[in-house]
Protein backbone atom coordinates (compact mmCIF):
# COMPACT_ATOMS: atom_id res chain seq x y z
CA UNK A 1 14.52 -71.81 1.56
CA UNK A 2 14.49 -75.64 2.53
CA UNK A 3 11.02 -74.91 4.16
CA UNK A 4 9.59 -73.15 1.13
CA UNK A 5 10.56 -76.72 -1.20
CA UNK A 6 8.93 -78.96 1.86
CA UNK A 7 5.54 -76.93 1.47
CA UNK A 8 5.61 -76.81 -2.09
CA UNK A 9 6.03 -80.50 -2.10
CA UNK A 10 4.06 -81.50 0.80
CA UNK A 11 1.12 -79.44 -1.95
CA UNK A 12 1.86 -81.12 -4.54
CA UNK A 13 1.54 -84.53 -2.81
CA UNK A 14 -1.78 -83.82 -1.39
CA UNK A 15 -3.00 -82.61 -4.93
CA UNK A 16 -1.89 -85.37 -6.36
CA UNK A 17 -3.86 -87.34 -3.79
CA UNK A 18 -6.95 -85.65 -3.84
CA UNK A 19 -6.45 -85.93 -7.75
CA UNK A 20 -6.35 -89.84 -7.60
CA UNK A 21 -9.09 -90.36 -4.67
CA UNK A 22 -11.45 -88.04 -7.22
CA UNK A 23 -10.93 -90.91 -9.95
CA UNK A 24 -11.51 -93.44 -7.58
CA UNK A 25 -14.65 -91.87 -6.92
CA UNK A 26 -15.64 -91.41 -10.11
CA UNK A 27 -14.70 -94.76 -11.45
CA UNK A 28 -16.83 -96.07 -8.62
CA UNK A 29 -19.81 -93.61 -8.36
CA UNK A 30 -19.76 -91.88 -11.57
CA UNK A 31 -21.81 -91.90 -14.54
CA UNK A 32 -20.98 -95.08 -17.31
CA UNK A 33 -20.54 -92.84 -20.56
CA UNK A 34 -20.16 -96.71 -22.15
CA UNK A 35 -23.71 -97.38 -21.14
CA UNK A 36 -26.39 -96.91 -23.88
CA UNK A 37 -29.40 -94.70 -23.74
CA UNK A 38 -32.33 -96.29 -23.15
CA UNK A 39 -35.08 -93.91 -25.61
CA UNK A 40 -37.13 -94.16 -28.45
CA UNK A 41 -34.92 -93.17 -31.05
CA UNK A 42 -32.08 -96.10 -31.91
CA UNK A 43 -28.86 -96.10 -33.87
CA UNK A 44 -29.01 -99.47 -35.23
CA UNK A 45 -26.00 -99.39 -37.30
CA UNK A 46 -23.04 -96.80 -38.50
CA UNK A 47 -20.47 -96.82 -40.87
CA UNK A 48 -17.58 -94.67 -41.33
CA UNK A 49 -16.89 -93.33 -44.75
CA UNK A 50 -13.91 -91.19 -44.73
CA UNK A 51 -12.24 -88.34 -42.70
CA UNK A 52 -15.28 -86.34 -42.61
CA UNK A 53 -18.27 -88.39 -43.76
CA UNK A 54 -20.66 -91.25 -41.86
CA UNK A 55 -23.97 -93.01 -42.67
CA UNK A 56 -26.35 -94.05 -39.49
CA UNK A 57 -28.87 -96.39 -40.01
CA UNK A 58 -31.80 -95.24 -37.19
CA UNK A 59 -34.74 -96.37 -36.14
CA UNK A 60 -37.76 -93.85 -34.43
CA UNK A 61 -41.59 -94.35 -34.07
CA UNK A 62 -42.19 -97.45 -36.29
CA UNK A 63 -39.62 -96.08 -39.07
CA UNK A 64 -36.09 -96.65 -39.82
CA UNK A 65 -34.13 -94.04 -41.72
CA UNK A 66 -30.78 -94.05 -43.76
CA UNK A 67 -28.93 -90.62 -42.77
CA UNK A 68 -25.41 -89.36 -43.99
CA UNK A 69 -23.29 -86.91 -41.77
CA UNK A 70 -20.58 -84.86 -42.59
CA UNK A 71 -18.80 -82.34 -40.63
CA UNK A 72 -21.34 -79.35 -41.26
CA UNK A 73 -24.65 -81.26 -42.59
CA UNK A 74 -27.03 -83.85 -42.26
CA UNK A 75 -29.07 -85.67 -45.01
CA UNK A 76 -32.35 -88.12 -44.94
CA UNK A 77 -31.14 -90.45 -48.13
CA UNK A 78 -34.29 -92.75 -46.97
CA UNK A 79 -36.76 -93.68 -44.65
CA UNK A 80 -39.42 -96.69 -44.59
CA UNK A 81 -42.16 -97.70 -41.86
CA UNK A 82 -41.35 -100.83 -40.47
CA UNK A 83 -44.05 -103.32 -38.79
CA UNK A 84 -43.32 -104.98 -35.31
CA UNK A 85 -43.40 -107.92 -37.01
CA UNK A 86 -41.32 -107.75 -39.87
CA UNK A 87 -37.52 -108.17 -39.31
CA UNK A 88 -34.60 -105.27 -40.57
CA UNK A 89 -32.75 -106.97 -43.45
CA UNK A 90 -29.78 -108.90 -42.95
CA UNK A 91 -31.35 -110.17 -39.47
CA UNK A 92 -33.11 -113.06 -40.96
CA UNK A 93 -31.66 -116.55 -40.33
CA UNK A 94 -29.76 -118.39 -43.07
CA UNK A 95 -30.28 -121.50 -44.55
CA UNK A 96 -27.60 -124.34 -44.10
CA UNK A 97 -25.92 -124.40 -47.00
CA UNK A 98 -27.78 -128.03 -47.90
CA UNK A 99 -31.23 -126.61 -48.20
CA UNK A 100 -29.99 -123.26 -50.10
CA UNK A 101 -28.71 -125.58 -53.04
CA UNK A 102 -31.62 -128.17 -52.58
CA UNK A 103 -34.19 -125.19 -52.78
CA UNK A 104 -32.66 -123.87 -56.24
């Protein structure tokens, strides 16, 4: 009886031992899931909008598009080309707040 609780523990310490050196492993060798993909197709921003609903703003070939998600659907609400060399709104510098009330 004694010998059967030994081997059942002496088994449970080496699981739990190959269970920790498998993390270490993996913390070391494994895949980042923080790391971003690196495609064509961008999420440039998200916001949450309840318990089932979000909007993703996404850019893809030259065009950004406004999409809302919901636990069962997904909808375009917009889309516009975009040029290399025109900026997204709200990524424009301001003005110190001296030249904004000189300039009106």
């Amino acid at each position: 009886m004694t010998i059967d609780l030994l081997q059942i523990m002496l088994s449970g310490a080496v699981v739990l031992a190959l269970i920790y050196a498998s993390a270490r492993l993996y913390e070391k060798y494994g895949v980042n899931l923080t790391e971003k993909p690196r495609g064509e197709i961008k999420i440039v921003d998200s916001i949450y909008l309840g318990k089932h609903g979000r909007l993703f703003l996404v850019e893809a070939e030259g065009q950004i598009s406004l999409i809302a998600a919901d636990n069962n659907t997904l909808s375009e609400i917009w889309t516009r080309d975009i040029s290399s060399s025109r900026q997204l709104a709200g990524t424009e510098k301001c003005l110190p707040t001296e030249q904004v009330q000189k300039e009106y």
